[in-house]
Protein backbone atom coordinates (compact mmCIF):
# COMPACT_ATOMS: atom_id res chain seq x y z
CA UNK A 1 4.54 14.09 6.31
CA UNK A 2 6.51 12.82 3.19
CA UNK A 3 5.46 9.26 1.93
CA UNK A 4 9.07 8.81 1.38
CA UNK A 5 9.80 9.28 4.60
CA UNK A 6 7.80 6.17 4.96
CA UNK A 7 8.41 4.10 2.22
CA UNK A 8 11.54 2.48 1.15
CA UNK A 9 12.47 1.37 -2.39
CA UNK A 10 13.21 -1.72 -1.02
CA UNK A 11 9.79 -2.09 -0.16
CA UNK A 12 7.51 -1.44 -3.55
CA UNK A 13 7.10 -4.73 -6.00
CA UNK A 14 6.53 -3.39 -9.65
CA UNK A 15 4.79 -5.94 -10.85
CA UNK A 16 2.81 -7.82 -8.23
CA UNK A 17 2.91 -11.68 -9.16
CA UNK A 18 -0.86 -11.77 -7.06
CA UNK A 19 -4.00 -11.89 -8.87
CA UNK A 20 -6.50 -11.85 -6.33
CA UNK A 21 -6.75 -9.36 -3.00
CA UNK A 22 -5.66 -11.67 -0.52
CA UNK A 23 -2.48 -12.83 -2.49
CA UNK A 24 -1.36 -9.12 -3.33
CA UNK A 25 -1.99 -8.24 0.45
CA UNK A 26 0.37 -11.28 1.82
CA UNK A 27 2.49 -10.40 -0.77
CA UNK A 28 3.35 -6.76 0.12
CA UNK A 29 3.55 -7.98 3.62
CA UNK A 30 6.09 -10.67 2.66
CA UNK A 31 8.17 -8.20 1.32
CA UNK A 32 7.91 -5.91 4.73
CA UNK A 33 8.96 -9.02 6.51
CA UNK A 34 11.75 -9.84 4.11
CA UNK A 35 13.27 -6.49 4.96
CA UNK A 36 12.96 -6.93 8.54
CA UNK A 37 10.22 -4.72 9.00
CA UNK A 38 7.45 -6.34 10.90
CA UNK A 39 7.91 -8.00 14.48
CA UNK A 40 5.01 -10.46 14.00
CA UNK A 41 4.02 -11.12 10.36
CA UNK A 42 1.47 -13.12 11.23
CA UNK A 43 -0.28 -10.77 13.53
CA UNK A 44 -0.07 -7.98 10.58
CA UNK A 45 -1.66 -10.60 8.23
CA UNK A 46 -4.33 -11.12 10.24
CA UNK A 47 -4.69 -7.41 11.35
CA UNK A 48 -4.76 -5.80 7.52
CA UNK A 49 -7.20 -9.03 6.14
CA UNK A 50 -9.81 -8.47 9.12
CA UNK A 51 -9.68 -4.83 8.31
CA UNK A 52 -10.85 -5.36 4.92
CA UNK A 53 -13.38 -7.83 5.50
CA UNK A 54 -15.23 -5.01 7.59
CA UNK A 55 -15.04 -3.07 4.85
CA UNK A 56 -12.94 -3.18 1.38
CA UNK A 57 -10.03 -0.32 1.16
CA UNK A 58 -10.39 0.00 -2.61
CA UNK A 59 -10.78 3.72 -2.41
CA UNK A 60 -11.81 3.92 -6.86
CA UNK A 61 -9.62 5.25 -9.82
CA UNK A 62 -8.01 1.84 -9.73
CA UNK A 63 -6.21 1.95 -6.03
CA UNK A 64 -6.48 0.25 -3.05
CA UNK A 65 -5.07 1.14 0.98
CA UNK A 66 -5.08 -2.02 2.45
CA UNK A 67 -4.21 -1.02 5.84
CA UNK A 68 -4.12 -2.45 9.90
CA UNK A 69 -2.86 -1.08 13.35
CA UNK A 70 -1.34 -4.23 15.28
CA UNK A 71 1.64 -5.47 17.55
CA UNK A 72 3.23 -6.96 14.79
CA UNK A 73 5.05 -3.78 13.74
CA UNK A 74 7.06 -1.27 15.97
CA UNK A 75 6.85 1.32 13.62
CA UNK A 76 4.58 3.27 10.65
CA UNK A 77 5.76 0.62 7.49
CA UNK A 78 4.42 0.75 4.03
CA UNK A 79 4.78 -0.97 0.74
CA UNK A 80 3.56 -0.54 -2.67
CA UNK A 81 2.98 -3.02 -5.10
CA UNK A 82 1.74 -2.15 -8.92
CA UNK A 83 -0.27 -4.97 -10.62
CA UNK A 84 0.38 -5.80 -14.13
CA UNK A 85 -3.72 -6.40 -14.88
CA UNK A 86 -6.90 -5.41 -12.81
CA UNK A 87 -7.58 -7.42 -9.29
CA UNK A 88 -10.99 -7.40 -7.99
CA UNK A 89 -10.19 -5.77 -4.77
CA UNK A 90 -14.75 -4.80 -4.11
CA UNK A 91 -13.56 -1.03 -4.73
CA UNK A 92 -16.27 1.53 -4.24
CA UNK A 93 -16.69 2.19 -7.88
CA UNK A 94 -16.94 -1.47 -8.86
CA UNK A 95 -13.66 -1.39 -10.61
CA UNK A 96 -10.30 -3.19 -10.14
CA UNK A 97 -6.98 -2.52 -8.76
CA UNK A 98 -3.91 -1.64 -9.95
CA UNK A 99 -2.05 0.32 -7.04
CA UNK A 100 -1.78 -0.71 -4.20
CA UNK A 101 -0.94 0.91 -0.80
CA UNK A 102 -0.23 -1.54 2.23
CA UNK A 103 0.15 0.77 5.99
CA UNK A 104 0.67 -0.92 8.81
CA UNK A 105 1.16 0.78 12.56
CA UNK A 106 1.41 0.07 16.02
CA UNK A 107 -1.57 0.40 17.60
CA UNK A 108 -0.42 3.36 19.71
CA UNK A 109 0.19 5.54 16.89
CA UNK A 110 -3.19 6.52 15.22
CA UNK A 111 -2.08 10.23 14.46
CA UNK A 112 0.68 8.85 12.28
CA UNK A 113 -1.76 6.15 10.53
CA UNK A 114 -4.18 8.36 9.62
CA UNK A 115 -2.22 11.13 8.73
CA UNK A 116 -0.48 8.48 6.03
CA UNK A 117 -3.51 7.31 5.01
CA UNK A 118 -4.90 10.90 4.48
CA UNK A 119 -1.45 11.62 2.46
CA UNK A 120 -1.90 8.50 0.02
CA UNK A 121 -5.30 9.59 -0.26
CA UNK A 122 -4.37 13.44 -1.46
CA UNK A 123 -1.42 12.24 -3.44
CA UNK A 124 -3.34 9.86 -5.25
CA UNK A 125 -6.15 12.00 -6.10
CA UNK A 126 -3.52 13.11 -9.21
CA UNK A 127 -4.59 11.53 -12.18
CA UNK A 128 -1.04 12.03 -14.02
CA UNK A 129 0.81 10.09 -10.66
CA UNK A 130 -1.59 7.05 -10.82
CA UNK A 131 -1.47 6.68 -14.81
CA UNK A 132 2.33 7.00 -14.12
CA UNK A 133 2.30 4.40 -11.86
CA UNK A 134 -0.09 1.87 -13.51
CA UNK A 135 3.49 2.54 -16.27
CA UNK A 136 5.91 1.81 -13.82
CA UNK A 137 7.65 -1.58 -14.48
CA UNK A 138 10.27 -1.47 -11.29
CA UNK A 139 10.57 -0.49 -7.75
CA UNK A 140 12.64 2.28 -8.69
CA UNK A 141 10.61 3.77 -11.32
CA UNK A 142 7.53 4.08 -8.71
CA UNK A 143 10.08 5.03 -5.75
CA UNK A 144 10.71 8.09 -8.36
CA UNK A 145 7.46 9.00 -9.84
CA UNK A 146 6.24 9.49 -6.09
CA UNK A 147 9.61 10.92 -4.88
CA UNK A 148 8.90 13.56 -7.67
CA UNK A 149 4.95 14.25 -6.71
CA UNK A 150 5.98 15.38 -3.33
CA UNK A 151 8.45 17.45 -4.32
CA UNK A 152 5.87 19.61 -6.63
């Protein structure tokens, strides 16, 4: 599975206007919803923010996966959003944010979902990519700088 077989440019915000989790999180999904990607926004709002009150998706090295399976989306969506300073997001290392990953999926598709989320994982384990991206001052930039990753 390709990332960009997931994500569209349409859908990455470089930079974030949020400064705080919750704001960054509605904001990603705002931008799924703009581009008619969600059938319920509200249900994936409240699906990704009760995932991370069970426990915070800031994996370390400055990323977070906010993520959610719901009814408010008929198919695997993502978006990324790259913020312009740090966001407290209660990462693992007890450091802030700048990448973000949002995944949202039906709740039938779990294979898919965790695949993704095991992809985003792998990919960003590559210090060069998530310097790159922390760079990256459009959507088309980061669409690019992943587009290239996957291709190595």
């Amino acid at each position: 599975m390709l990332l960009t077989q997931i994500l569209k440019p349409s859908c990455i915000k470089a930079p974030l206007a949020g400064t705080d989790k919750e704001s960054v999180i509605e904001e990603l999904i705002n931008l799924l919803h703009e581009h008619k990607m969600l059938t319920d926004k509200a249900d994936v709002i409240d699906a990704v923010l009760a995932r991370e009150m069970t426990r915070s998706t800031g994996i370390g090295s400055g990323i977070a996966i906010p993520h959610g399976k719901c009814k408010g989306v008929s198919d695997l969506v993502m978006a990324v959003g790259i913020a312009p300073k740090e966001i407290e997001f209660d990462s693992i290392d007890g450091k802030g944010v700048k990448i973000i990953v949002l995944l949202v999926s039906p709740l039938g598709k779990t294979g898919p979902h965790i695949q993704a989320l095991a992809r985003i994982s792998r990919l960003m384990l590559d210090e060069e990519l998530r310097e790159g991206l922390t760079k990256c001052k459009s959507a088309a930039e980061v669409y690019h700088l992943i587009k290239e990753k996957e291709r190595e």
